[in-house]
Protein backbone atom coordinates (compact mmCIF):
# COMPACT_ATOMS: atom_id res chain seq x y z
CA UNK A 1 0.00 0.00 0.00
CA UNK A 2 0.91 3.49 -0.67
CA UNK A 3 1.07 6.48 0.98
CA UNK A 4 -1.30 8.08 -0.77
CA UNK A 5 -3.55 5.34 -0.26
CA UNK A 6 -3.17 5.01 3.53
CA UNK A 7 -3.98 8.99 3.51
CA UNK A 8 -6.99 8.54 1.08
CA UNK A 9 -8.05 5.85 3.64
CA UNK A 10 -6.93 8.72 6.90
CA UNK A 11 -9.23 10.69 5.29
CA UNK A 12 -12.20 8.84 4.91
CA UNK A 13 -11.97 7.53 8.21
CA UNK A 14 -11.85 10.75 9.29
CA UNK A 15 -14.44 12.28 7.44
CA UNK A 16 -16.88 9.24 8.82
CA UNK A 17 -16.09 9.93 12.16
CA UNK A 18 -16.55 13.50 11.78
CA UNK A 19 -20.21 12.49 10.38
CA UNK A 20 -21.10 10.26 13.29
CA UNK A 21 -20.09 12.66 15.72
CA UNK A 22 -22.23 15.68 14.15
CA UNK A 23 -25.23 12.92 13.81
CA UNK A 24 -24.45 12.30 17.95
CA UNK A 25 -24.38 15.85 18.96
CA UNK A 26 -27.63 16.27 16.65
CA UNK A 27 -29.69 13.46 18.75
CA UNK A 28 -28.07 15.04 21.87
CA UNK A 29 -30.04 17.87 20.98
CA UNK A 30 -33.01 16.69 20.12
CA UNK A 31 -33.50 14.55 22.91
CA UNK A 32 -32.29 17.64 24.70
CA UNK A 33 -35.91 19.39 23.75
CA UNK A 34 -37.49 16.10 24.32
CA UNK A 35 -36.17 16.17 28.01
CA UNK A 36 -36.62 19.96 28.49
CA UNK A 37 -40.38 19.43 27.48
CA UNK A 38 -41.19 16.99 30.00
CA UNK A 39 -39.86 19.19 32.72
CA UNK A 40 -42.24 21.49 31.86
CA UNK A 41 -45.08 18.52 31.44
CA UNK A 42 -44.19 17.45 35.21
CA UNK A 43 -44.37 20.99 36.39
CA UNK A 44 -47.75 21.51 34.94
CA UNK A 45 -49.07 18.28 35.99
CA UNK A 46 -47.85 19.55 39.55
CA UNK A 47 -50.06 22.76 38.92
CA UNK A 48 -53.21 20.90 37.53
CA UNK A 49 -53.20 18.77 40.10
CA UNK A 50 -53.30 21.68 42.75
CA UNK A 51 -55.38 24.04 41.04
CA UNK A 52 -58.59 22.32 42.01
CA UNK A 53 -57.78 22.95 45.70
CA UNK A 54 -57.21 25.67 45.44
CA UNK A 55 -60.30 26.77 43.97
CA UNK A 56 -62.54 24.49 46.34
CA UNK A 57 -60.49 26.51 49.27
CA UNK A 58 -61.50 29.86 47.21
CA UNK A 59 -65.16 28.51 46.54
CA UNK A 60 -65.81 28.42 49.96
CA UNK A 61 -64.93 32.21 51.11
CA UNK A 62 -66.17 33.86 47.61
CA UNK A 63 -69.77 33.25 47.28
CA UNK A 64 -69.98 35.88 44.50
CA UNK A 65 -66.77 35.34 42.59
CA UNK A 66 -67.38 32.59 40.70
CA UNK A 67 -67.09 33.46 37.69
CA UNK A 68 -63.59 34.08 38.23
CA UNK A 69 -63.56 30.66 39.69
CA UNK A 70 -64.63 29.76 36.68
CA UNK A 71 -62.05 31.07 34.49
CA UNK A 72 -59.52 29.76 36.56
CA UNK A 73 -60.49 25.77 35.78
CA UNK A 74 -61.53 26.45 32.50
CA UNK A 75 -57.94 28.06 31.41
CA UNK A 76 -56.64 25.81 33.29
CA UNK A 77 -58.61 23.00 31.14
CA UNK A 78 -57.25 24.37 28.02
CA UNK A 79 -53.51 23.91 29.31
CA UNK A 80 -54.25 20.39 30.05
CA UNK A 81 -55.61 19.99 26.61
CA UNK A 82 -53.03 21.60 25.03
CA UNK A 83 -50.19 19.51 27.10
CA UNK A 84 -52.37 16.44 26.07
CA UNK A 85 -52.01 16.95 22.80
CA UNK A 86 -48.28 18.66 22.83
CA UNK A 87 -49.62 21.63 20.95
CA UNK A 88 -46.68 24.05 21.86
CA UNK A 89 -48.74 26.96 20.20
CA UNK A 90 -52.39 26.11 22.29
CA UNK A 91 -50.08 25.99 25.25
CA UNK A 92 -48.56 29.37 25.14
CA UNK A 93 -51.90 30.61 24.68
CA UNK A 94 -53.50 28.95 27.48
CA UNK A 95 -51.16 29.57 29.58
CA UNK A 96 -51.32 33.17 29.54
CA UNK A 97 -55.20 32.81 30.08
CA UNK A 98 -54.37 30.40 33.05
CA UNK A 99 -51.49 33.06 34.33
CA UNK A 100 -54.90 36.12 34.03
CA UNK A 101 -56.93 34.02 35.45
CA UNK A 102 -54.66 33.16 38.56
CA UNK A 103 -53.40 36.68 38.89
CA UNK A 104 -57.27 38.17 39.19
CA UNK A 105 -58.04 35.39 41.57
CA UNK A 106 -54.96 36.50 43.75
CA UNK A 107 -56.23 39.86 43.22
CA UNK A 108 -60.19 39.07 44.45
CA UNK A 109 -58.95 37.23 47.59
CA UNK A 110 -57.05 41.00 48.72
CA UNK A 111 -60.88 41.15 49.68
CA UNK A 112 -61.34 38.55 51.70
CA UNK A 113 -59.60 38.82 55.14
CA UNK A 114 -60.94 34.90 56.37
CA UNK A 115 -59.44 33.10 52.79
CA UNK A 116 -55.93 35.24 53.28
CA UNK A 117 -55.67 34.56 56.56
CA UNK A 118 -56.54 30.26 55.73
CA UNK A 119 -53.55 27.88 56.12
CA UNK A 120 -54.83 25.79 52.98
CA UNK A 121 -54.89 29.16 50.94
CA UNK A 122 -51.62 30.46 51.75
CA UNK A 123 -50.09 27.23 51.38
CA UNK A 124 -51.84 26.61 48.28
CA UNK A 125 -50.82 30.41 46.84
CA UNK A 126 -47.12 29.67 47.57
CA UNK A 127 -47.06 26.62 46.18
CA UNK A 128 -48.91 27.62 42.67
CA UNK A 129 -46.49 30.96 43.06
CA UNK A 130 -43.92 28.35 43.31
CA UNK A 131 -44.62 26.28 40.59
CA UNK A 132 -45.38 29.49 38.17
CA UNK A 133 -41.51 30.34 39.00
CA UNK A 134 -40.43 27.04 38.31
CA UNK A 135 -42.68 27.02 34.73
CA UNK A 136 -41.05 29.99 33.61
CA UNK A 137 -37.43 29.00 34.11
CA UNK A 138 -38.26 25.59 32.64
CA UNK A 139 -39.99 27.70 29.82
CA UNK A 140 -36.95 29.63 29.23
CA UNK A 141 -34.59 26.61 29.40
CA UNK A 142 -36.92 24.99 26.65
CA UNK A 143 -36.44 27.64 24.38
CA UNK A 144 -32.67 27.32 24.86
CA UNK A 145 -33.30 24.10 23.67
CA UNK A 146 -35.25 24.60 21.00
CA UNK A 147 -32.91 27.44 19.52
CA UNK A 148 -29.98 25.15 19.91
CA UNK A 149 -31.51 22.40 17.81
CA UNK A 150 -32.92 24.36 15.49
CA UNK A 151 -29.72 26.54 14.71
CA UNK A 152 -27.71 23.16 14.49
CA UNK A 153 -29.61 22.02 11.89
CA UNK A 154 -29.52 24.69 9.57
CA UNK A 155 -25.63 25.10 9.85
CA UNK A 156 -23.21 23.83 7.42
CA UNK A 157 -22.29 21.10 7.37
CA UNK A 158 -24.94 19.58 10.19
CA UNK A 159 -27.75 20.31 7.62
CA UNK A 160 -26.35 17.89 5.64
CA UNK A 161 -27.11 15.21 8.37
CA UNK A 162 -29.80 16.54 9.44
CA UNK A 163 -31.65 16.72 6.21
CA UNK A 164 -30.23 13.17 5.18
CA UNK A 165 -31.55 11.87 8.78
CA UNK A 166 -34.94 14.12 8.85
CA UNK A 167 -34.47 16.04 11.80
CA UNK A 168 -37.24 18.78 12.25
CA UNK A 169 -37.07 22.05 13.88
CA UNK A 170 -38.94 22.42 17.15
CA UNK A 171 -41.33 25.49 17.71
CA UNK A 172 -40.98 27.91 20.45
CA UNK A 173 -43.06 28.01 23.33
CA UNK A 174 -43.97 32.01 22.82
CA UNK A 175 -45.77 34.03 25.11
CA UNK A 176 -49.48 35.06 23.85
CA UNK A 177 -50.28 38.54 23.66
CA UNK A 178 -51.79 39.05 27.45
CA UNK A 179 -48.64 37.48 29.01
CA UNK A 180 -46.86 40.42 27.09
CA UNK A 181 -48.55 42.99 27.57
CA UNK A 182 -48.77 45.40 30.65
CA UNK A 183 -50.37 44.25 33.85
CA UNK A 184 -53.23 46.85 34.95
CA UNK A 185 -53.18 46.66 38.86
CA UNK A 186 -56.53 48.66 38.97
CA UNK A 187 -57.96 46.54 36.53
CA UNK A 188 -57.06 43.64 38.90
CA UNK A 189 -58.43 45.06 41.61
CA UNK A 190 -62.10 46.29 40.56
């Protein structure tokens, strides 16, 4: 064998491994997204699942709020449909109605001394407050994710792989247009 044959053979080698490690680094991400979304599936599960005690703690101080009961589970409905279905779209959107919702139902209880002075609410509050923190840092490390993935596979020479291997881009989880927006305090507190 010659030397230009053992390099020829170097270089495919080489250029094989190079291949296989892009393709590894390209699953890494991927199941990087994978993973980041179902930290934010056990958070909300966490959420759903305290939710309805906290309204039934609500229900029982606030006669005439119910229909901000109401809103509460029903947003709070949609995000379970929308995490059901792993609809990253419905979820943003649902969870800003769930995040109103929660926020006006903080707000409604300012006016009743007896449900912010219960044990079961405060508790409750925290833990929801909590778990809202703990959403939006997941949310943001999901995105991190997601941009990560997605900019891999549209870089030379990873789109090659990633095109011959049909990788997809992920979607965002974005913020709806409430979530954005400015929070009226004396809106909240009518």
């Amino acid at each position: 064998m010659s030397i230009f044959s053992l390099v020829i053979i170097a270089l495919v080698i080489a250029a094989v491994l190079y291949l296989v490690v892009i393709y590894n680094q390209l699953i890494q991400l991927k199941h990087g997204v994978s993973k980041a979304w179902a930290n934010i599936d056990v958070l909300l599960r966490q959420r759903h699942d305290e939710l309805p005690k906290l309204v039934e703690v609500c229900r029982q101080y606030m006669n005439y709020e119910q229909e901000t009961l109401k809103r509460v589970m029903e947003a709070r409905a949609q995000v379970a449909g929308a995490q059901a279905g792993a609809d990253v779209e419905a979820l943003g959107q649902a969870e800003g109605s769930l995040r109103l919702g929660l926020g006006n139902l903080f707000a409604v209880a300012e006016n009743y001394p007896d449900l912010k002075a219960d044990q079961n609410f405060q508790y409750l509050q925290q833990r929801i407050s909590g778990l809202e923190n703990s959403i939006a840092d997941r949310r943001e490390f999901y995105n991190e994710s997601v941009n990560n993935n997605n900019v891999r596979i549209e870089q030379f020479p990873d789109v090659m792989i990633a095109s011959a291997f049909n990788f997809k881009p992920s979607k965002l989880l974005e913020f709806s247009e409430e979530e954005v927006r400015d929070v009226s305090l004396k809106e909240l507190f009518r």
